[in-house]
PDB file of N, CA and C in Angstrom:
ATOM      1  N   UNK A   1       0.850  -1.187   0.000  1.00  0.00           N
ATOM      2  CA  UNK A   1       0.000   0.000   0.000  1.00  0.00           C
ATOM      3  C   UNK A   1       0.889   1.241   0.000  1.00  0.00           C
ATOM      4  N   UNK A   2       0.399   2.049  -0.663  1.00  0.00           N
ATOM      5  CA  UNK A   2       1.297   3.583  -1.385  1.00  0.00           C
ATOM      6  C   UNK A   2       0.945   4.238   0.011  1.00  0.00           C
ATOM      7  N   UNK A   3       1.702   4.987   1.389  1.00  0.00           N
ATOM      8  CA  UNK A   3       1.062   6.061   1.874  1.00  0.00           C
ATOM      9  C   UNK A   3       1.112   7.300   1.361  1.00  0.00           C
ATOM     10  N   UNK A   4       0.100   7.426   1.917  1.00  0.00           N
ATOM     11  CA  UNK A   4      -0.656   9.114   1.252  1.00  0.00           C
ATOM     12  C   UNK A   4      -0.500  10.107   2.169  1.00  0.00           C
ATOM     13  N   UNK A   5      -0.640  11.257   1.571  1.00  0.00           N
ATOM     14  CA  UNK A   5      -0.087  12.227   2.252  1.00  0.00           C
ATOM     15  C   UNK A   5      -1.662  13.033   2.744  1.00  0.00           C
ATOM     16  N   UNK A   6      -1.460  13.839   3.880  1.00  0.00           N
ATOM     17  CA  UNK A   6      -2.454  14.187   4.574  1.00  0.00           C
ATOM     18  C   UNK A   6      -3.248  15.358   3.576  1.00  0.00           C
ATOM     19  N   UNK A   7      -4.461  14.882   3.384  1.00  0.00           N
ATOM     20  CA  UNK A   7      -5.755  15.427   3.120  1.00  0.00           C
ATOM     21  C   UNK A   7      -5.924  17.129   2.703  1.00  0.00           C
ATOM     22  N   UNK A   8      -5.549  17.668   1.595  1.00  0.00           N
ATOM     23  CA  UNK A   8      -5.006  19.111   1.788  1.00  0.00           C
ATOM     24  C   UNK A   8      -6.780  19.980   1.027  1.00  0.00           C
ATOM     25  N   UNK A   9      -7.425  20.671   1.697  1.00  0.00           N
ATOM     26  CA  UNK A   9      -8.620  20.754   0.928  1.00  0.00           C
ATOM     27  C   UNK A   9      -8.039  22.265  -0.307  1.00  0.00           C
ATOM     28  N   UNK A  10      -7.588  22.832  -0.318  1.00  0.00           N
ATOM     29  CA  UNK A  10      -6.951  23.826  -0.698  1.00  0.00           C
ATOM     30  C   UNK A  10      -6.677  23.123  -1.737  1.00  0.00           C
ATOM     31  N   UNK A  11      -5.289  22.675  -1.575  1.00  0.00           N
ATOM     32  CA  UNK A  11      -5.163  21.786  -3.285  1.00  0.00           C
ATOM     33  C   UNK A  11      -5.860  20.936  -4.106  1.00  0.00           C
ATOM     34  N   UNK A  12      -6.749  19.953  -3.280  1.00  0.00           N
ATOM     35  CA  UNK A  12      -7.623  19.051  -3.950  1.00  0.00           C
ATOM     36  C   UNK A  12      -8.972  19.619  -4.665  1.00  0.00           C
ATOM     37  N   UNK A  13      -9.062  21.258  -3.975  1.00  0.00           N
ATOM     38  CA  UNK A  13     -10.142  22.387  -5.119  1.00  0.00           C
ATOM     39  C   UNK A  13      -9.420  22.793  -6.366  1.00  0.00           C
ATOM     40  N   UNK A  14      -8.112  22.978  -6.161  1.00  0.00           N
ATOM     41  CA  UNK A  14      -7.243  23.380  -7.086  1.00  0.00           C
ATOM     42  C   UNK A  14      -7.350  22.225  -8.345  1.00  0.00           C
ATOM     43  N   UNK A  15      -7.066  21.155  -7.994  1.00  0.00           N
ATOM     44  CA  UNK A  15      -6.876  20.147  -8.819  1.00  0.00           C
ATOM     45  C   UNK A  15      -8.668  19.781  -9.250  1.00  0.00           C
ATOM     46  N   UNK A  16      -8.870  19.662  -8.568  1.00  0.00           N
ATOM     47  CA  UNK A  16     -10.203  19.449  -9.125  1.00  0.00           C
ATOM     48  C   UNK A  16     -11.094  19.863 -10.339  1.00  0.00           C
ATOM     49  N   UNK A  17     -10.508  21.728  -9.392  1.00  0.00           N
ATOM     50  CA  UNK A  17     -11.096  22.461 -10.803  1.00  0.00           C
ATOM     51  C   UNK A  17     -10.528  22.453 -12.170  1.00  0.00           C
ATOM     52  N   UNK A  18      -8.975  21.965 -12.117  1.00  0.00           N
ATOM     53  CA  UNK A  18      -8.265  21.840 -13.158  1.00  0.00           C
ATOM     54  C   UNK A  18      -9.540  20.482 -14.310  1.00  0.00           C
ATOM     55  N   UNK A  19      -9.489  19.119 -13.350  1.00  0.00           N
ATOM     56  CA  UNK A  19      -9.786  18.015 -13.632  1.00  0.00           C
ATOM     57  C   UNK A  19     -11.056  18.007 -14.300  1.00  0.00           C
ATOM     58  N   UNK A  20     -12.323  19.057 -13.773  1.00  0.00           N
ATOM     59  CA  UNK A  20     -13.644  18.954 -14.690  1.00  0.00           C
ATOM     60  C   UNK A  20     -13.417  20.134 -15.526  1.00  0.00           C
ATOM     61  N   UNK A  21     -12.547  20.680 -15.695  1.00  0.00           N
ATOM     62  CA  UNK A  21     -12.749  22.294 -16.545  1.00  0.00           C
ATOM     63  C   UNK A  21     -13.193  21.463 -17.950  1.00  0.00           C
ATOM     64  N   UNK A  22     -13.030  20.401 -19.013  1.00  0.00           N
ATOM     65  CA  UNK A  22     -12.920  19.531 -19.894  1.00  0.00           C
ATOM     66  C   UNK A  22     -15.009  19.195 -19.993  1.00  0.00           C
ATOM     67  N   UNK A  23     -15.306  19.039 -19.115  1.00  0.00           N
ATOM     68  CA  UNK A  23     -16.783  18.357 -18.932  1.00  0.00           C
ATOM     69  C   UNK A  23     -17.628  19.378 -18.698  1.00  0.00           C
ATOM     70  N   UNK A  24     -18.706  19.240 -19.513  1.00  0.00           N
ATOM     71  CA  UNK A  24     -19.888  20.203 -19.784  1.00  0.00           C
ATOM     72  C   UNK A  24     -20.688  20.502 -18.400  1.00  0.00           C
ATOM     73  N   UNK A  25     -20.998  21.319 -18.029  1.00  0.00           N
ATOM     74  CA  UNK A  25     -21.590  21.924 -17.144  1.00  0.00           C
ATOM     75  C   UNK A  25     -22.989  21.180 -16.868  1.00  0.00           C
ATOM     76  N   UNK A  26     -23.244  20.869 -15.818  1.00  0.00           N
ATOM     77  CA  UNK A  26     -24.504  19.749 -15.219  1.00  0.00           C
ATOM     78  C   UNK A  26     -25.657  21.696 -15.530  1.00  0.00           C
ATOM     79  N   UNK A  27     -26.809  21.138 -16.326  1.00  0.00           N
ATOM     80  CA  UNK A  27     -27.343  21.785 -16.365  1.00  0.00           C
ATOM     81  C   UNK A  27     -28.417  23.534 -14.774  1.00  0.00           C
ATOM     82  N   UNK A  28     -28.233  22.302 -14.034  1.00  0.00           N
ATOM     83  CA  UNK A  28     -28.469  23.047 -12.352  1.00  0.00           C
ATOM     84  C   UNK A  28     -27.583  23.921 -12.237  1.00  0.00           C
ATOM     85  N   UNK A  29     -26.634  24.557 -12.762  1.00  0.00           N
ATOM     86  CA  UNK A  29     -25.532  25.158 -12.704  1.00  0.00           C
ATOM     87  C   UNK A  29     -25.499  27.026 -13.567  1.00  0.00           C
ATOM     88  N   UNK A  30     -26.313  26.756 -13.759  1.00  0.00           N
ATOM     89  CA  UNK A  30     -26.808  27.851 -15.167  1.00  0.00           C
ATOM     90  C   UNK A  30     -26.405  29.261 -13.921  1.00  0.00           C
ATOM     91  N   UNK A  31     -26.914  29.182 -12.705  1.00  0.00           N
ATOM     92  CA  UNK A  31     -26.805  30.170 -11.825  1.00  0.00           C
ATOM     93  C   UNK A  31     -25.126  30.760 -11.790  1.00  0.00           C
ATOM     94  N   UNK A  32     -24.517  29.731 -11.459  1.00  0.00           N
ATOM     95  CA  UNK A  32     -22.993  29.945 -11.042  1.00  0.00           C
ATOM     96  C   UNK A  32     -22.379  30.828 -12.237  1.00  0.00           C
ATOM     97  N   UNK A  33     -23.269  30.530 -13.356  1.00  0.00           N
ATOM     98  CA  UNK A  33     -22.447  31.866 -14.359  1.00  0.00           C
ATOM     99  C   UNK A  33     -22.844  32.909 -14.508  1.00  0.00           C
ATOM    100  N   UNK A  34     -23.971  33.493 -13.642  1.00  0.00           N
ATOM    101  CA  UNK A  34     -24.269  34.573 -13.041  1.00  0.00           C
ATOM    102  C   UNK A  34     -23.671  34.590 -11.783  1.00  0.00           C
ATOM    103  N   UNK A  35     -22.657  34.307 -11.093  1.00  0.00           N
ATOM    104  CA  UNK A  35     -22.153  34.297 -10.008  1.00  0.00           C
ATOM    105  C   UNK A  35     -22.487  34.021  -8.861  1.00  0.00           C
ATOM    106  N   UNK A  36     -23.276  32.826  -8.910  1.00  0.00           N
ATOM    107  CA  UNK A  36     -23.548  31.930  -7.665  1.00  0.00           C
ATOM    108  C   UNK A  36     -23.009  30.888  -7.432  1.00  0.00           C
ATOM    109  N   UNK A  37     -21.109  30.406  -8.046  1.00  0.00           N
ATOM    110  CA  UNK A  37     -20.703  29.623  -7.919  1.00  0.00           C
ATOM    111  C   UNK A  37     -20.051  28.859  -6.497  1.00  0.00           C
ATOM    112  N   UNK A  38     -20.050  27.347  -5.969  1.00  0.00           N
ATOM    113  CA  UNK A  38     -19.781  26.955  -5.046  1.00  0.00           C
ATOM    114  C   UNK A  38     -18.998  25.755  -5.147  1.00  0.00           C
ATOM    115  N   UNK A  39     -18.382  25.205  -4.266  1.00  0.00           N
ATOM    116  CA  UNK A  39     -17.116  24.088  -4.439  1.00  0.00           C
ATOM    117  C   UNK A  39     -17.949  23.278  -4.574  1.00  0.00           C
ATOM    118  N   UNK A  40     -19.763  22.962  -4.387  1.00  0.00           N
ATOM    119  CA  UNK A  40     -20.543  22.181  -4.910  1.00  0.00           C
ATOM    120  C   UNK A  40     -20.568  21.824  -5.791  1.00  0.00           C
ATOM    121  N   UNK A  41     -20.255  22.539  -7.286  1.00  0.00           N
ATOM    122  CA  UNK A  41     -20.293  23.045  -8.486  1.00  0.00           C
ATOM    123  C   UNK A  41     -19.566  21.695  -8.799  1.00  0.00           C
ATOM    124  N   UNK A  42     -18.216  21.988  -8.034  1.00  0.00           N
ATOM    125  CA  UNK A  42     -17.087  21.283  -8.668  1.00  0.00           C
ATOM    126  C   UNK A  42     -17.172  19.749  -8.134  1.00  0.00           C
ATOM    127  N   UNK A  43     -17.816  19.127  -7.161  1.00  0.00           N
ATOM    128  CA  UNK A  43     -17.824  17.969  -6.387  1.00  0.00           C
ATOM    129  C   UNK A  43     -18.797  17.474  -7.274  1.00  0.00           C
ATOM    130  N   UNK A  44     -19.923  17.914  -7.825  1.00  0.00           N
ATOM    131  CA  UNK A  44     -20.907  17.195  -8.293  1.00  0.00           C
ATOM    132  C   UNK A  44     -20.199  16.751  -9.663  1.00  0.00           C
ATOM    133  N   UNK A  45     -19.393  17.313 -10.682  1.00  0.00           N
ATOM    134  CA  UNK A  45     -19.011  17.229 -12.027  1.00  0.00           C
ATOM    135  C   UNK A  45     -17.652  16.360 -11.640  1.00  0.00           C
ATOM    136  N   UNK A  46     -17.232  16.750 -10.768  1.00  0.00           N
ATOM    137  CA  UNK A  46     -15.948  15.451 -10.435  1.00  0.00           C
ATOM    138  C   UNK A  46     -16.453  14.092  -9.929  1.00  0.00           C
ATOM    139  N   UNK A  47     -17.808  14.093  -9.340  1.00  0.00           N
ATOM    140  CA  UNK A  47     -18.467  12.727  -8.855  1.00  0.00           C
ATOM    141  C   UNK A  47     -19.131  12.376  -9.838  1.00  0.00           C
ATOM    142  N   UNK A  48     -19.692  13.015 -11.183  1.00  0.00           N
ATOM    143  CA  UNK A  48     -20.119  12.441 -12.316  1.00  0.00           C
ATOM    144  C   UNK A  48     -18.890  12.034 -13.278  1.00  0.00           C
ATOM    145  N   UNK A  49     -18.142  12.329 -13.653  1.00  0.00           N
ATOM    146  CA  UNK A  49     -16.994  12.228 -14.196  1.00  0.00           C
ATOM    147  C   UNK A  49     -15.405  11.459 -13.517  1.00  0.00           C
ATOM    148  N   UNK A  50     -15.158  11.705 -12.958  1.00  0.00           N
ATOM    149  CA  UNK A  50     -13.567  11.172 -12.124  1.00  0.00           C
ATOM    150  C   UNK A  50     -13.868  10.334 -11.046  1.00  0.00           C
ATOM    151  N   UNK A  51     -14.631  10.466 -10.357  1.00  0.00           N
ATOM    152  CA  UNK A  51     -14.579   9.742  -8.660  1.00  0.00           C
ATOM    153  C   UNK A  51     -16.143   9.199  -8.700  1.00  0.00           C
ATOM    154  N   UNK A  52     -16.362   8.432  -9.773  1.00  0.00           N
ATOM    155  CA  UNK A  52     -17.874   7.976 -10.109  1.00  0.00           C
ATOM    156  C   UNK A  52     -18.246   6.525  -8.903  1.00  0.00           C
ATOM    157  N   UNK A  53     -19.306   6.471  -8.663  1.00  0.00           N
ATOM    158  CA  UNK A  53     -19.881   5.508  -7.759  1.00  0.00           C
ATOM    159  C   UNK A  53     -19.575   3.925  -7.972  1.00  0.00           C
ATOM    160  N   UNK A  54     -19.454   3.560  -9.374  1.00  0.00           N
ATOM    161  CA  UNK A  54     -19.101   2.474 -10.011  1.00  0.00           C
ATOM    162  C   UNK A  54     -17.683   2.853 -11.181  1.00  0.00           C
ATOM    163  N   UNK A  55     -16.768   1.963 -10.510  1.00  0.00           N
ATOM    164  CA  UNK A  55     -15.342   2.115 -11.455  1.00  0.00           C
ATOM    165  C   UNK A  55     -15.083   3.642 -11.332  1.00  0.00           C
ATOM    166  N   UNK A  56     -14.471   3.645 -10.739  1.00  0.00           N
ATOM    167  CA  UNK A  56     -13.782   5.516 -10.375  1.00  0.00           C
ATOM    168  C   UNK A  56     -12.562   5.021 -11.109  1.00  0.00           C
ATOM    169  N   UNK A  57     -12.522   6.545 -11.844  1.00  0.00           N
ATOM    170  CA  UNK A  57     -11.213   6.859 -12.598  1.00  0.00           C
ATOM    171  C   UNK A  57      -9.688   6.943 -12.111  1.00  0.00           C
ATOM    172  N   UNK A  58      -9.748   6.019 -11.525  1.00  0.00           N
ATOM    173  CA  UNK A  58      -8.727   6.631  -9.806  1.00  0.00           C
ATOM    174  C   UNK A  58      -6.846   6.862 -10.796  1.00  0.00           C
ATOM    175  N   UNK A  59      -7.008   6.311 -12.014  1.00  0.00           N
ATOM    176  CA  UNK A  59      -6.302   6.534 -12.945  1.00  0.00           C
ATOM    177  C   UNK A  59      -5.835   8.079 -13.746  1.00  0.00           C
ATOM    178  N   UNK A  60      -7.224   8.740 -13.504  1.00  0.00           N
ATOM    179  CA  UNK A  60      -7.098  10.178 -13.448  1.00  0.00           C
ATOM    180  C   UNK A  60      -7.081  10.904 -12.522  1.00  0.00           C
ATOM    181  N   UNK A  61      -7.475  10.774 -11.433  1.00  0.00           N
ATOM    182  CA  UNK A  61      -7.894  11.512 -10.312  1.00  0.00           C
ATOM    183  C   UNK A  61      -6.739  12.261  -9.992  1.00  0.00           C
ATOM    184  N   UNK A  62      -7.007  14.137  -9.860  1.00  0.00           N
ATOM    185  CA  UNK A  62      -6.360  14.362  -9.415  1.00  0.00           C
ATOM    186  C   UNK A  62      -5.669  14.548  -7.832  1.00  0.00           C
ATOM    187  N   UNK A  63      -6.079  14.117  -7.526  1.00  0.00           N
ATOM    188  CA  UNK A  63      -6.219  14.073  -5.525  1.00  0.00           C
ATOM    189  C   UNK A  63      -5.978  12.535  -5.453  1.00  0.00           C
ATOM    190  N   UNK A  64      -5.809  11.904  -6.476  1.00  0.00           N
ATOM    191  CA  UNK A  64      -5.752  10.364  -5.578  1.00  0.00           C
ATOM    192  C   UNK A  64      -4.580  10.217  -4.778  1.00  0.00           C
ATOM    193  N   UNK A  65      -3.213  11.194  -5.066  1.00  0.00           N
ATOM    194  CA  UNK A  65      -2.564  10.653  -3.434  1.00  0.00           C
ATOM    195  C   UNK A  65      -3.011  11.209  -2.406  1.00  0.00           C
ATOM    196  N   UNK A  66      -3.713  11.731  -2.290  1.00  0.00           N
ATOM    197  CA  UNK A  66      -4.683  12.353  -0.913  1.00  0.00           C
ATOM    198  C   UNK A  66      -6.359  11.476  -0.455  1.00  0.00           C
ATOM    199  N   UNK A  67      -6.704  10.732  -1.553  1.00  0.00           N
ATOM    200  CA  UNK A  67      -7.604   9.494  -1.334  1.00  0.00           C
ATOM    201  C   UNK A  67      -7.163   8.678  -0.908  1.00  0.00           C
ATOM    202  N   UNK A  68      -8.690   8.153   0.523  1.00  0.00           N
ATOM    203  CA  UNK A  68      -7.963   7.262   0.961  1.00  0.00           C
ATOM    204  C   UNK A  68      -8.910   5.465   0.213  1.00  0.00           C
ATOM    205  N   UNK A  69      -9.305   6.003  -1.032  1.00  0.00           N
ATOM    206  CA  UNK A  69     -10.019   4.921  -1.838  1.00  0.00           C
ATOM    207  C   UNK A  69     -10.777   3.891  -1.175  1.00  0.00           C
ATOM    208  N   UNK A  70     -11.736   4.082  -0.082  1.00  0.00           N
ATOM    209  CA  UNK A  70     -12.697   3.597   1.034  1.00  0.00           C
ATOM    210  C   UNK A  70     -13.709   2.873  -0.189  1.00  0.00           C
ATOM    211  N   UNK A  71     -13.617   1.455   0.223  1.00  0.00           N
ATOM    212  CA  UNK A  71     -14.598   0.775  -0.403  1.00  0.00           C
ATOM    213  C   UNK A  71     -14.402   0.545  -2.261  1.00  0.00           C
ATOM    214  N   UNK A  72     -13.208   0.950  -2.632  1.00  0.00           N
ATOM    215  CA  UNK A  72     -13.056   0.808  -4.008  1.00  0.00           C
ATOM    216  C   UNK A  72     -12.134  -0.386  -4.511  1.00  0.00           C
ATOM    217  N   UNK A  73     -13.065  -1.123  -4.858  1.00  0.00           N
ATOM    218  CA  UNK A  73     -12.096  -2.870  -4.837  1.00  0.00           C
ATOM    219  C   UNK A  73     -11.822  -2.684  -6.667  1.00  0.00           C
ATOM    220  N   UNK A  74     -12.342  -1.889  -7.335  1.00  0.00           N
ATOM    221  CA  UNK A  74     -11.643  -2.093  -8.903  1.00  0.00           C
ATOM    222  C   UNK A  74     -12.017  -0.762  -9.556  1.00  0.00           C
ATOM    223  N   UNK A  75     -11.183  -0.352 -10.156  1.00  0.00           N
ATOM    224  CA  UNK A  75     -11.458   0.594 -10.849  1.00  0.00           C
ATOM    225  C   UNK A  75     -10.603   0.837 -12.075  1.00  0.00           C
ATOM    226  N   UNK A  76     -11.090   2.247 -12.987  1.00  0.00           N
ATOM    227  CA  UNK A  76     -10.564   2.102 -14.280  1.00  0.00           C
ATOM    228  C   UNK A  76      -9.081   3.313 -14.137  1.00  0.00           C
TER     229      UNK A  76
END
């Protein structure tokens, strides 16, 4: 097992936002480009895309050395 380094929320927004900038905007979102944007924004399009419920991308992820991959027995 790889250890990981402690949990940084600062960078893992950073990376994140890097990681969905690529993926179309979840339609509920229409607000945030009138400036009601929230780190919600970014958790929901990284949990549809990168860190999905079945087979997580853990291959892309940018935060995976900061995941501690709870419950993920295979992924792509």
């Amino acid at each position: 097992m790889v250890a990981k380094r402690p949990f940084d929320i600062d960078l893992a927004v950073q990376r994140i936002r890097q990681a969905v900038r690529p993926f179309p905007k979840a339609a509920m979102f229409a607000l945030a480009e009138e400036g009601f944007a929230t780190a919600f924004e970014l958790l929901v399009a990284f949990g549809k895309h990168v860190c999905t419920g079945r087979l997580p991308r853990c291959s892309t992820c940018p935060v995976l050395d900061m995941c501690r991959q709870v419950a993920v027995d295979e992924h792509r």
